[in-house]
N, C-alpha and C. Protein backbone atom coordinates (compact mmCIF):
# COMPACT_ATOMS: atom_id res chain seq x y z
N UNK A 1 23.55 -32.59 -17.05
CA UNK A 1 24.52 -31.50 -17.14
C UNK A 1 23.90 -30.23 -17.72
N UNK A 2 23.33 -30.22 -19.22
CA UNK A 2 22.43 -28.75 -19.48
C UNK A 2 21.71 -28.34 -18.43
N UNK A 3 21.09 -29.06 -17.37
CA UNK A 3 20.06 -28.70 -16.89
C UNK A 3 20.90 -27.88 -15.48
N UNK A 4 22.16 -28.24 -15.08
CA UNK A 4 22.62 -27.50 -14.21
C UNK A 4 23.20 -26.19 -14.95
N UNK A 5 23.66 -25.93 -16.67
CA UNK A 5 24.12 -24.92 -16.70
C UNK A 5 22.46 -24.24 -17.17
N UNK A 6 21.53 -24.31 -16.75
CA UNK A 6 20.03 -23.36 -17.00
C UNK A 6 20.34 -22.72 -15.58
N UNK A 7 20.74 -23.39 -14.45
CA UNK A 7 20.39 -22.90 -13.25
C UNK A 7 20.82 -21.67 -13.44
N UNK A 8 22.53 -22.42 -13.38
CA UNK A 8 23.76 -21.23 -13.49
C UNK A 8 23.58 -20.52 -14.32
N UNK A 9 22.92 -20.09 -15.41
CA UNK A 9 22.96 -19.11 -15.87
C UNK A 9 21.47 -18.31 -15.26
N UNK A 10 20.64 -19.17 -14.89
CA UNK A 10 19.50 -18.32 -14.62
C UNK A 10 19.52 -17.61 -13.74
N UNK A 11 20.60 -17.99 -12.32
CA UNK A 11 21.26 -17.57 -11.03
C UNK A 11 21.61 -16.36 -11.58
N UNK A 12 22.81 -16.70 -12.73
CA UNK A 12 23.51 -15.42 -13.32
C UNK A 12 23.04 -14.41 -13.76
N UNK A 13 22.14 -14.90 -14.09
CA UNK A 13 21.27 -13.63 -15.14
C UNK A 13 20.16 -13.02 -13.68
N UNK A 14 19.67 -13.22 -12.78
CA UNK A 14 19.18 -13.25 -11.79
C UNK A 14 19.82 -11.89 -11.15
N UNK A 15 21.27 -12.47 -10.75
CA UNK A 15 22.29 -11.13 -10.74
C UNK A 15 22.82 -10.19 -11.06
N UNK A 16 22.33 -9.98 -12.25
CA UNK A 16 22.87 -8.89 -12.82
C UNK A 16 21.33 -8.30 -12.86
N UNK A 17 20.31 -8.88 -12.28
CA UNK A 17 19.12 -7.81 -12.73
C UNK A 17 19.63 -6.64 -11.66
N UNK A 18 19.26 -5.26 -12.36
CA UNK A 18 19.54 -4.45 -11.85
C UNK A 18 18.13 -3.72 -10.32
N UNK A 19 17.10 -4.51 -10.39
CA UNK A 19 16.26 -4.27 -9.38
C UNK A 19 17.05 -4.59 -7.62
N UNK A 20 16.67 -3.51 -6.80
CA UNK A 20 16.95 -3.86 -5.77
C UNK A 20 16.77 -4.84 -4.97
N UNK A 21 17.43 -5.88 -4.30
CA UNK A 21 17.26 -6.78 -3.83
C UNK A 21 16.99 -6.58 -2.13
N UNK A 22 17.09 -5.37 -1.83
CA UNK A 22 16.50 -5.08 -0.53
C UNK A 22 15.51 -5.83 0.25
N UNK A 23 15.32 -6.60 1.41
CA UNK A 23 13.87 -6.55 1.44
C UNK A 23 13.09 -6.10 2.56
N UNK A 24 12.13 -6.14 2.38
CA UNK A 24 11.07 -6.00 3.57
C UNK A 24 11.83 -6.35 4.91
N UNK A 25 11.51 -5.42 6.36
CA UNK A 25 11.66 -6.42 7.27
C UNK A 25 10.84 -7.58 7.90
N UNK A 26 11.52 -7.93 8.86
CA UNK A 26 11.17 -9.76 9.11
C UNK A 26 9.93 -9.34 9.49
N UNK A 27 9.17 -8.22 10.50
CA UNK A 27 8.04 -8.16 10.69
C UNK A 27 6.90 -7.77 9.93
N UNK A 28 7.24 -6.99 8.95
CA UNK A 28 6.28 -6.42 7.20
C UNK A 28 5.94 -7.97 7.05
N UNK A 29 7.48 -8.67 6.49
CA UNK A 29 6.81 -9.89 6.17
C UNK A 29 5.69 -10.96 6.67
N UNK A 30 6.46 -11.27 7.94
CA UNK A 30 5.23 -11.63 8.74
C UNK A 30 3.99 -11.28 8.72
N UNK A 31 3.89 -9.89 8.83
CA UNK A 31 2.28 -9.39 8.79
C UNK A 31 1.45 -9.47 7.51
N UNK A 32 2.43 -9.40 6.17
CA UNK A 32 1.76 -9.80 5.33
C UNK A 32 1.57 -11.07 5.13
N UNK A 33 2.36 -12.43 5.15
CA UNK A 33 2.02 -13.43 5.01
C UNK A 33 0.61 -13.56 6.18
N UNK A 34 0.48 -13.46 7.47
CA UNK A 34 -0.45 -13.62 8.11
C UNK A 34 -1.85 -12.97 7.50
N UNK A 35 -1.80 -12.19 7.10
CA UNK A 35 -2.62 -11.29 6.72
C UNK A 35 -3.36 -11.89 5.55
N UNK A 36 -2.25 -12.09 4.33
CA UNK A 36 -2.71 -13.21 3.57
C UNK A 36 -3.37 -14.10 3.36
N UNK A 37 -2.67 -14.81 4.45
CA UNK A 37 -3.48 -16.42 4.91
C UNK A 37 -4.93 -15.87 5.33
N UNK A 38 -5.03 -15.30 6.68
CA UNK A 38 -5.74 -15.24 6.82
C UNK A 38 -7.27 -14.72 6.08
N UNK A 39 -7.31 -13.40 5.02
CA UNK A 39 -7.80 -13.21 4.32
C UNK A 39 -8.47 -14.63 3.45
N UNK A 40 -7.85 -15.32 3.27
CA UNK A 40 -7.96 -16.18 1.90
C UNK A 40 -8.89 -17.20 2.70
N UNK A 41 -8.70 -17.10 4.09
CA UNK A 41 -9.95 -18.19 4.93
C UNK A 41 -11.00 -17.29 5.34
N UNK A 42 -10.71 -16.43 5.59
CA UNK A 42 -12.07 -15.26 6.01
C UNK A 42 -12.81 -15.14 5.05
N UNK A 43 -12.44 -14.50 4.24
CA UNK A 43 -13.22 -14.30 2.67
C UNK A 43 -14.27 -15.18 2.45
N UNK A 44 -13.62 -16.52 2.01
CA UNK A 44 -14.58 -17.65 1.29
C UNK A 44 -15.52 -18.04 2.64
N UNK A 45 -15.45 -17.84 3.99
CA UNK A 45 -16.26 -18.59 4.99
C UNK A 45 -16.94 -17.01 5.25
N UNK A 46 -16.91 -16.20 4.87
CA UNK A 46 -18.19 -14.92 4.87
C UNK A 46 -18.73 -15.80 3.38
N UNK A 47 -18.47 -15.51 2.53
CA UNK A 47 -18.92 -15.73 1.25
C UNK A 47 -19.64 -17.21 1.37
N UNK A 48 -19.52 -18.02 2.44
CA UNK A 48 -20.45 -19.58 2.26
C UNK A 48 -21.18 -19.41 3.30
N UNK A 49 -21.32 -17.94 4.12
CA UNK A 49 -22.56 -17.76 5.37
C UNK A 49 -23.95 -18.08 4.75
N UNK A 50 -23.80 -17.64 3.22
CA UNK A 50 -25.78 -17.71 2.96
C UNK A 50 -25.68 -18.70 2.38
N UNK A 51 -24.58 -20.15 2.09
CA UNK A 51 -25.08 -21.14 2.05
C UNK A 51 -25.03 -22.37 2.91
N UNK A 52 -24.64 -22.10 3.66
CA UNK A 52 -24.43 -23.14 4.88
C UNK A 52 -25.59 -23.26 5.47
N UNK A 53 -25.77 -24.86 5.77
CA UNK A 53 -27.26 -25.14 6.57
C UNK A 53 -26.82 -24.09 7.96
N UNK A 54 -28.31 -24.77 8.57
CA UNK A 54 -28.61 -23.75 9.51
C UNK A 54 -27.80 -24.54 11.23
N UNK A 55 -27.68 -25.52 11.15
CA UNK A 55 -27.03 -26.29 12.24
C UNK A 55 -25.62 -26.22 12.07
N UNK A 56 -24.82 -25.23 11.01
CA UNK A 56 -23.64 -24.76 10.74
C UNK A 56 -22.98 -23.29 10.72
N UNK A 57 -24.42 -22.65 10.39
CA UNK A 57 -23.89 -21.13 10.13
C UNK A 57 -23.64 -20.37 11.13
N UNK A 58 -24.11 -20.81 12.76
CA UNK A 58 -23.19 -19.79 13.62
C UNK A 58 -22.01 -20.21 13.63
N UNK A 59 -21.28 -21.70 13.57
CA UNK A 59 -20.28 -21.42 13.76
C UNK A 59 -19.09 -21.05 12.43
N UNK A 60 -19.59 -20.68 11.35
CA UNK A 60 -19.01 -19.92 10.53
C UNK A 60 -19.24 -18.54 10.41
N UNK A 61 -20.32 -17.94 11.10
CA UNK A 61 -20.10 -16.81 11.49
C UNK A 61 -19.43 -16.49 12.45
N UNK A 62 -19.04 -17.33 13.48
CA UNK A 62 -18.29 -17.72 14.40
C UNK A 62 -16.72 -17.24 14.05
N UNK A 63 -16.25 -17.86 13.01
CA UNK A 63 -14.79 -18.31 12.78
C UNK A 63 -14.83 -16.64 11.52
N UNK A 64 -15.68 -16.70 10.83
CA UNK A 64 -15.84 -15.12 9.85
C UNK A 64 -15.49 -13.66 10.78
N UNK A 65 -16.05 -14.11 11.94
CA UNK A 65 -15.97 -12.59 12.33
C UNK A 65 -15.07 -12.70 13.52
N UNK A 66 -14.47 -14.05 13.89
CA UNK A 66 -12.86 -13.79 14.99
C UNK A 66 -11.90 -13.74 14.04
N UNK A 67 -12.08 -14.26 12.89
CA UNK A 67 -10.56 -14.29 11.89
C UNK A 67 -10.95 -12.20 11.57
N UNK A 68 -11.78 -11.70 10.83
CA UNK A 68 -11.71 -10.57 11.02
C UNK A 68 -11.57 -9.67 11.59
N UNK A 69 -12.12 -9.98 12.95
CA UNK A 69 -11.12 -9.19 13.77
C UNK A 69 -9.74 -9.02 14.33
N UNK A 70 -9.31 -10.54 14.25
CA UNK A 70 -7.81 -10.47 14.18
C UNK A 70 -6.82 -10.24 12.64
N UNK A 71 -7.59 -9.95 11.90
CA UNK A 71 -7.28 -9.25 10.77
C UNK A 71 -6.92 -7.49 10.56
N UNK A 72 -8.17 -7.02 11.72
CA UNK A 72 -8.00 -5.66 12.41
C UNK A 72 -6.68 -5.32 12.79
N UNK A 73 -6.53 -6.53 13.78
CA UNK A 73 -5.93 -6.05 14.87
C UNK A 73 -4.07 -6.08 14.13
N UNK A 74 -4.09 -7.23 13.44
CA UNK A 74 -2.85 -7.27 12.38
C UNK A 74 -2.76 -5.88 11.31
N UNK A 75 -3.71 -5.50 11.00
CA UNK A 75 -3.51 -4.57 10.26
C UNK A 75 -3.26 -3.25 10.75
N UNK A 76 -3.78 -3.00 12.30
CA UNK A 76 -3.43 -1.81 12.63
C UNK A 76 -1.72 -1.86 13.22
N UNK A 77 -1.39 -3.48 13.51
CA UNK A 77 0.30 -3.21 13.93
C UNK A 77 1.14 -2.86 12.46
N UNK A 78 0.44 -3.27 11.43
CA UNK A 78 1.07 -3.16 9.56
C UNK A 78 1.17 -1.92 9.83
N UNK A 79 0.09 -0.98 9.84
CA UNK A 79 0.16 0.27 9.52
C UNK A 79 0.78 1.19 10.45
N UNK A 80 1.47 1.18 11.67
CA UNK A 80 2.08 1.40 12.65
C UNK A 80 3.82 0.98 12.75
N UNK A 81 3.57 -0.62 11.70
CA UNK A 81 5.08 -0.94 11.53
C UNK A 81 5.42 0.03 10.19
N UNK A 82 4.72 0.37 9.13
CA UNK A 82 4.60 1.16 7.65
C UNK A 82 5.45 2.64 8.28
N UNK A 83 4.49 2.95 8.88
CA UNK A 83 4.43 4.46 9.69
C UNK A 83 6.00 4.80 10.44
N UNK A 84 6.84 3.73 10.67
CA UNK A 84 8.00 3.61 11.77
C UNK A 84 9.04 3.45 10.88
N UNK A 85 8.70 2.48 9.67
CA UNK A 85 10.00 1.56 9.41
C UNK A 85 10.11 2.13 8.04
N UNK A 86 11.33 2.02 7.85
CA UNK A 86 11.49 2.27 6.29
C UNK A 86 11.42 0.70 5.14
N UNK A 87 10.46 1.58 4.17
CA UNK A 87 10.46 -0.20 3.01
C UNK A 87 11.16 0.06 2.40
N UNK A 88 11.84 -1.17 1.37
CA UNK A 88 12.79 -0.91 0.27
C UNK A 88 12.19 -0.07 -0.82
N UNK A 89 13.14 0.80 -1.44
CA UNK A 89 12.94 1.86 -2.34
C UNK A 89 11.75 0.83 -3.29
N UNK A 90 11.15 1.59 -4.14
CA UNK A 90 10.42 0.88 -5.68
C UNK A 90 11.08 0.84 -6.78
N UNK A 91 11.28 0.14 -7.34
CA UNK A 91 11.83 0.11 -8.41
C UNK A 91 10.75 -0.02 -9.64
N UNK A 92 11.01 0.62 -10.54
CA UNK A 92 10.03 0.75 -12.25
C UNK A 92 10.07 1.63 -12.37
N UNK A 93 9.18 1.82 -13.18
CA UNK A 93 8.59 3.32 -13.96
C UNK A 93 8.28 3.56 -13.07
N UNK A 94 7.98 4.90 -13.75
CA UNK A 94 7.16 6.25 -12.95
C UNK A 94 5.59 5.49 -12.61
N UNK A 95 5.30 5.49 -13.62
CA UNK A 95 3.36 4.22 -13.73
C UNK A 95 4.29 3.31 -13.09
N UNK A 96 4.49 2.23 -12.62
CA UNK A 96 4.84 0.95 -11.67
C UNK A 96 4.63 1.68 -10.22
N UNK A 97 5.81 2.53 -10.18
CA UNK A 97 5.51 2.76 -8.71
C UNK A 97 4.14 3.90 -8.58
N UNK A 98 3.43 4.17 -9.20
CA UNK A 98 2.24 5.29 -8.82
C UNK A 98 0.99 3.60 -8.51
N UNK A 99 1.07 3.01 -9.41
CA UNK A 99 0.40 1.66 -9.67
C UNK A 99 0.45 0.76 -8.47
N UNK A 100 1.74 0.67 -8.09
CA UNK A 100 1.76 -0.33 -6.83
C UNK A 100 1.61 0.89 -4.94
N UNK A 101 2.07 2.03 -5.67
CA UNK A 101 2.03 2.56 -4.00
C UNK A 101 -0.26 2.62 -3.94
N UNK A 102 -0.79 3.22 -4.87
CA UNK A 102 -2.03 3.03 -5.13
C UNK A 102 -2.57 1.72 -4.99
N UNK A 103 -2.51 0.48 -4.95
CA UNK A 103 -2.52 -0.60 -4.89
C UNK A 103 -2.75 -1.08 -3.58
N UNK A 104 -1.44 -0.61 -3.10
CA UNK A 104 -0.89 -1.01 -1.81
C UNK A 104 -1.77 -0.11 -0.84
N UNK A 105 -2.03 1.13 -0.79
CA UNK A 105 -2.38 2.02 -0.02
C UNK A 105 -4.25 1.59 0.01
N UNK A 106 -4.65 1.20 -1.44
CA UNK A 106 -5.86 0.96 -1.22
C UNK A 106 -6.41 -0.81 -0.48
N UNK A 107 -5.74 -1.51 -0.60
CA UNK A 107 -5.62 -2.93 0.12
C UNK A 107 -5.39 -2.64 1.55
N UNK A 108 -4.17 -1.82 1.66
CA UNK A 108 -4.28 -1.29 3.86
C UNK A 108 -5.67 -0.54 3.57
N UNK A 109 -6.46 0.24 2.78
CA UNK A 109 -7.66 1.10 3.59
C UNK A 109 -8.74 -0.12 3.89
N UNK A 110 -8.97 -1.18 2.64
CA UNK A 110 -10.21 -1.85 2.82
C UNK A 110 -9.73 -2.97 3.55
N UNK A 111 -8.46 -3.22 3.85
CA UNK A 111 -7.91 -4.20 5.07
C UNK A 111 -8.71 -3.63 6.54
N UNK A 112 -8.75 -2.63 6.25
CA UNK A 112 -8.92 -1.90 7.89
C UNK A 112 -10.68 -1.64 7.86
N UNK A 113 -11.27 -1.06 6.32
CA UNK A 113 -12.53 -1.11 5.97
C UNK A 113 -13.43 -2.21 6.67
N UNK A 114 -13.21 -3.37 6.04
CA UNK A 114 -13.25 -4.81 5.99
C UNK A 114 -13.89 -4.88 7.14
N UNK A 115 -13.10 -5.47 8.30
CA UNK A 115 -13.34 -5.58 9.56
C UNK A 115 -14.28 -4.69 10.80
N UNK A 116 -13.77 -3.54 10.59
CA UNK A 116 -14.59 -2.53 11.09
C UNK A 116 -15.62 -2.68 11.02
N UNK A 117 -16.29 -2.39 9.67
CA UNK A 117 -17.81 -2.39 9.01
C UNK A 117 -18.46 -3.71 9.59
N UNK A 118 -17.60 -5.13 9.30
CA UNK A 118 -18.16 -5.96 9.90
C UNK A 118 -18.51 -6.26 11.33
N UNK A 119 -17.41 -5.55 12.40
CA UNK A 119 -17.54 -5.92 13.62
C UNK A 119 -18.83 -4.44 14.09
N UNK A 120 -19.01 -3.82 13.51
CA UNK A 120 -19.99 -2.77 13.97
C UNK A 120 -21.00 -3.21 13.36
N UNK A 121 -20.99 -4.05 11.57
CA UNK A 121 -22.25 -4.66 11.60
C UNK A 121 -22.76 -5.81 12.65
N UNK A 122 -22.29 -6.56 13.16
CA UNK A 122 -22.23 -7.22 14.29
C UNK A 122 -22.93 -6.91 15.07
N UNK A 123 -22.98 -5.68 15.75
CA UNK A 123 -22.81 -5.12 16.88
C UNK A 123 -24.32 -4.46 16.61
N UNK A 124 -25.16 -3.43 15.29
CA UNK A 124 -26.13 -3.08 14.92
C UNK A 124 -26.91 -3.80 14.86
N UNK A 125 -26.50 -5.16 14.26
CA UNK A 125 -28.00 -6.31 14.15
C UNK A 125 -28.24 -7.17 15.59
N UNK A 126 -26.87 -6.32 17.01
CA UNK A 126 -27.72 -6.86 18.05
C UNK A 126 -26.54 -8.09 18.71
N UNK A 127 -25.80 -8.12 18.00
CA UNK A 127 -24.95 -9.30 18.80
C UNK A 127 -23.90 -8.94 18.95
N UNK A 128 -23.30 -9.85 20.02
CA UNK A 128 -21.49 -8.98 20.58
C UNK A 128 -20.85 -9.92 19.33
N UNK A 129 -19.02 -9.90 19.46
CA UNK A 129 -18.57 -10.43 18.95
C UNK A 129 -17.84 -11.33 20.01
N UNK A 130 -18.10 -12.36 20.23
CA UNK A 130 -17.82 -13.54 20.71
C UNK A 130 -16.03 -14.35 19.90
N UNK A 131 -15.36 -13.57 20.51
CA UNK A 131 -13.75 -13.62 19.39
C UNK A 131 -13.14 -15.18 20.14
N UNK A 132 -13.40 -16.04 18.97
CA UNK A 132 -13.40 -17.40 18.65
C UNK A 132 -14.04 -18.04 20.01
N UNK A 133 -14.90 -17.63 20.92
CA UNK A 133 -16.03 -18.21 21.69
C UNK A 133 -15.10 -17.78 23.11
N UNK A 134 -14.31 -17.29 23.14
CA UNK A 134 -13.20 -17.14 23.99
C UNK A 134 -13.44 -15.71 24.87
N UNK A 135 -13.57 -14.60 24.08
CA UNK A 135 -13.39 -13.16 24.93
C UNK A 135 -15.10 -12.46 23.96
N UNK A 136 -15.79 -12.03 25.06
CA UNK A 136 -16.99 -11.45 24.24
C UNK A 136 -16.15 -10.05 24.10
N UNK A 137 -16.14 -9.37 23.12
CA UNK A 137 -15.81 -7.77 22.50
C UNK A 137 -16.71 -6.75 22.74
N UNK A 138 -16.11 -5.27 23.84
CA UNK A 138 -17.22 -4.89 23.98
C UNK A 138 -18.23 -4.66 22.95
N UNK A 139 -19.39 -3.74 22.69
CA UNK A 139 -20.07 -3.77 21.64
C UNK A 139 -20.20 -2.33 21.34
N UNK A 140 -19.33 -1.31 20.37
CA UNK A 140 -19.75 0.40 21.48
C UNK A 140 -20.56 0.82 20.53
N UNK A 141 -21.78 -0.10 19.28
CA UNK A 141 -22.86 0.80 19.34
C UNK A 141 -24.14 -0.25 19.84
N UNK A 142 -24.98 0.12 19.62
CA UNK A 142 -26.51 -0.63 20.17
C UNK A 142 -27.10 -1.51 18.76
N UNK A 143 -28.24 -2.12 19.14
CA UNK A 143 -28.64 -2.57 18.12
C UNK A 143 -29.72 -1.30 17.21
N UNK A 144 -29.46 -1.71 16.05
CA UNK A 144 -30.00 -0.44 15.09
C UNK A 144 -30.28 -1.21 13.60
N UNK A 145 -31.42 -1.85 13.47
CA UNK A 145 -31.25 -2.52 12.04
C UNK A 145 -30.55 -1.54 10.62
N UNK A 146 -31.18 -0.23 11.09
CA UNK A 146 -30.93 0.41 9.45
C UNK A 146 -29.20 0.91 9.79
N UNK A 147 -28.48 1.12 10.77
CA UNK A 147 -27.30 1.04 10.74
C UNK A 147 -26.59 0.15 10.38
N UNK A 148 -27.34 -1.15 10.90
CA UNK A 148 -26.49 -2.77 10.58
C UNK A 148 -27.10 -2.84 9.18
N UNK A 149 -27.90 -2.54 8.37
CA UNK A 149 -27.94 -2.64 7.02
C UNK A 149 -27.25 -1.56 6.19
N UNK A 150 -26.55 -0.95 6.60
CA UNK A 150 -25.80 0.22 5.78
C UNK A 150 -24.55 -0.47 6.19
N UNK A 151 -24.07 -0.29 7.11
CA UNK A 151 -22.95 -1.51 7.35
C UNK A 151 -22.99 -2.41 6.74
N UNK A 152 -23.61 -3.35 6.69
CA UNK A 152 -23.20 -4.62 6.29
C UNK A 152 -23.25 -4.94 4.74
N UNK A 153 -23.96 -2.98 3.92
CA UNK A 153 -23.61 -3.17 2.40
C UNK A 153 -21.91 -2.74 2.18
N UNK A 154 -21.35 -2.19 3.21
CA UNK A 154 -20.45 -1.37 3.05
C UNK A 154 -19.48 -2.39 3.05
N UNK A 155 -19.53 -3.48 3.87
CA UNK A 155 -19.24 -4.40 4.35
C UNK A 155 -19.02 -5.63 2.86
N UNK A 156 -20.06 -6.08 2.71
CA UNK A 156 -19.82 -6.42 1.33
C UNK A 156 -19.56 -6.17 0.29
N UNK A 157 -20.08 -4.71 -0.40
CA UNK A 157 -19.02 -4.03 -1.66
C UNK A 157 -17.73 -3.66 -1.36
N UNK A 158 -17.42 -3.91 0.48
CA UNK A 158 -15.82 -3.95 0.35
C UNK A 158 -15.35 -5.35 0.01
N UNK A 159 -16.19 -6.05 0.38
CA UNK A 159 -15.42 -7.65 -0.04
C UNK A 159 -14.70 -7.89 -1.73
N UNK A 160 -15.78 -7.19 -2.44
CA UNK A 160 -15.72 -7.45 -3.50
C UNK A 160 -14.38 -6.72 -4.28
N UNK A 161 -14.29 -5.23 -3.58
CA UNK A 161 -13.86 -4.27 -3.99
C UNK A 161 -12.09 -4.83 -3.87
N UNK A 162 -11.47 -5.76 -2.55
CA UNK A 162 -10.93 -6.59 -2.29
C UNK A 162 -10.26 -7.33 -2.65
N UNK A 163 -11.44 -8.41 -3.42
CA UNK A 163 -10.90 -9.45 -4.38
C UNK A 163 -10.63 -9.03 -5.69
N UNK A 164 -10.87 -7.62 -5.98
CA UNK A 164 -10.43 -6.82 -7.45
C UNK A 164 -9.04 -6.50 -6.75
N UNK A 165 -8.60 -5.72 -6.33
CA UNK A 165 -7.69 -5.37 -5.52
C UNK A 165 -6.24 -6.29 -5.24
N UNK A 166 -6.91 -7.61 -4.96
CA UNK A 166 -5.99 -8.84 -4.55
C UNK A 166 -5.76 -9.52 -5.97
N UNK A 167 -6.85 -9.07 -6.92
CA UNK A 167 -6.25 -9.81 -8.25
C UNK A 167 -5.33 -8.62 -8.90
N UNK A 168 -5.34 -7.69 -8.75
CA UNK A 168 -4.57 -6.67 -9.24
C UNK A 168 -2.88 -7.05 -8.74
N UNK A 169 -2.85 -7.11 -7.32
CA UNK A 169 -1.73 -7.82 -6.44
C UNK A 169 -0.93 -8.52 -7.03
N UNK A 170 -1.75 -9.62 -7.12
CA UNK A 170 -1.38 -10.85 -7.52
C UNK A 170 -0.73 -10.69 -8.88
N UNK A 171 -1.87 -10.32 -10.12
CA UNK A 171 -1.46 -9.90 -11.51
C UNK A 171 -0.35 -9.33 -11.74
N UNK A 172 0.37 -8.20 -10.57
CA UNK A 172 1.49 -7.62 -10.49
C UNK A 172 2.47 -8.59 -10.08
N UNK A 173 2.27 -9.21 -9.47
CA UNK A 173 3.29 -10.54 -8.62
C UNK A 173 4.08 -10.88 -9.39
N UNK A 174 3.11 -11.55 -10.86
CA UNK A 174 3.42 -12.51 -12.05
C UNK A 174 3.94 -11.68 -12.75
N UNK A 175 3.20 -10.21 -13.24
CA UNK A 175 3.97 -9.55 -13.81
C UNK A 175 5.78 -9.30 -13.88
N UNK A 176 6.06 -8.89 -12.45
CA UNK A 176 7.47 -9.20 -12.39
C UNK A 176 8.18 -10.21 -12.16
N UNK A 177 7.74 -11.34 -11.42
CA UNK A 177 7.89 -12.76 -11.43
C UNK A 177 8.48 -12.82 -12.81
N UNK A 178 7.25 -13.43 -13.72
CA UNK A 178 7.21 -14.07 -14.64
C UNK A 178 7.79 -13.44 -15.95
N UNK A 179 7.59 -12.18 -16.10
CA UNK A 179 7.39 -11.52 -16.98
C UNK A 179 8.86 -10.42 -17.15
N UNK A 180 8.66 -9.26 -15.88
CA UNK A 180 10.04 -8.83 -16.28
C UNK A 180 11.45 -9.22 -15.56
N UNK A 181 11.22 -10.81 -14.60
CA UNK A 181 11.84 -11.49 -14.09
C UNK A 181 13.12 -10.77 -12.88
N UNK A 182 12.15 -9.66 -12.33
CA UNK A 182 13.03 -9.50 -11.34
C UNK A 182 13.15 -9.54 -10.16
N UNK A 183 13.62 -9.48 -9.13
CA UNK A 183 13.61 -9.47 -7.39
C UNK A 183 12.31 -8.77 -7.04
N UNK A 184 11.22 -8.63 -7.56
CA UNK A 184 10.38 -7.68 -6.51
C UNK A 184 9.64 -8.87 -5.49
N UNK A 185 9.42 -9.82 -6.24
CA UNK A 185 8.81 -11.40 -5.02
C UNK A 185 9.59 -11.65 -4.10
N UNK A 186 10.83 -11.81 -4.18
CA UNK A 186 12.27 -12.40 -3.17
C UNK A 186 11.69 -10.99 -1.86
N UNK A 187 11.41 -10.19 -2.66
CA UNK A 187 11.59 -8.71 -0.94
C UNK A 187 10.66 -8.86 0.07
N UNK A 188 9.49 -10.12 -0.23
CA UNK A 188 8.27 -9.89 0.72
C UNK A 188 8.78 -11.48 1.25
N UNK A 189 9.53 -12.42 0.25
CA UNK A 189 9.63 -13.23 1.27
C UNK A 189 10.46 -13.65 2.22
């Protein structure tokens, strides 16, 4: 019995938070959960290319650079659905929302960074992109080592730049989650 009046009051108290309960539409959401996922498998299978034997690593470069490009291609419908649709207002401070639109705005640039850099590093050190062994991608520059090595640093201090970025995300998640316990998690899902 206590344990059903924790709900009910936590429900209750839930309701009266004064944060907007608006949320995202069904397609924002979508694109971010996809986006998500996908990130969180791309990432770590670039990041295990220089340790994977050698009778393994094309086809994790394989699966690294079709999940990134369909990471592209998700991110340019995000920023096109962003561009069209209206999101729910922000709610916080003045710092919350400068914090999360900054946040947000820098995760879509190196979302879009990300991929690019990689599929043109691709393309500089000489190879097409073979998108999951299925459709070769044209290639529109040539091979060029010192291009594919400027790329492919750009390419990795975005990775990194990323996973600062996604812990910032996240850190905010909990923040209102956990902390000032209001609707901003319920709007993305």
């Amino acid at each position: 019995m206590p344990a059903r009046m924790t709900v009910e009051a936590e429900a209750s108290s839930l309701q009266s938070v004064s944060v907007s309960s608006e949320r995202y539409g069904s397609p924002a959401r979508l694109l971010h959960w996809a986006v998500a996922i996908l990130v969180l498998i791309t990432w770590p299978l670039g990041l295990m290319i220089g340790f994977a034997k050698k009778d393994v690593v094309s086809t994790f470069y394989l699966l690294h650079e079709s999940f990134g490009f369909l990471i592209l291609w998700l991110m340019l419908l995000r920023v096109g659905y962003k561009l069209t649709s209206k999101a729910p207002k922000h709610e916080g401070s003045a710092l919350e929302r400068v914090a999360a639109s900054g946040v947000h705005g820098l995760l879509y640039a190196f979302l879009v960074i990300m991929p690019v850099t990689g599929f043109l590093a691709t393309n500089a050190h000489g190879f097409p992109l073979n998108w999951f062994g299925l459709v070769e991608v044209w290639s529109p520059i040539g091979k060029s080592p010192d291009i594919a090595w400027n790329l492919s640093a750009i390419h990795e201090w975005s990775a990194w730049i990323l996973l600062a970025l996604f812990a910032l995300h996240i850190g905010a998640v909990l923040f209102h989650h956990m902390i000032k316990r209001d609707m901003t998690l319920y709007r993305i899902l």
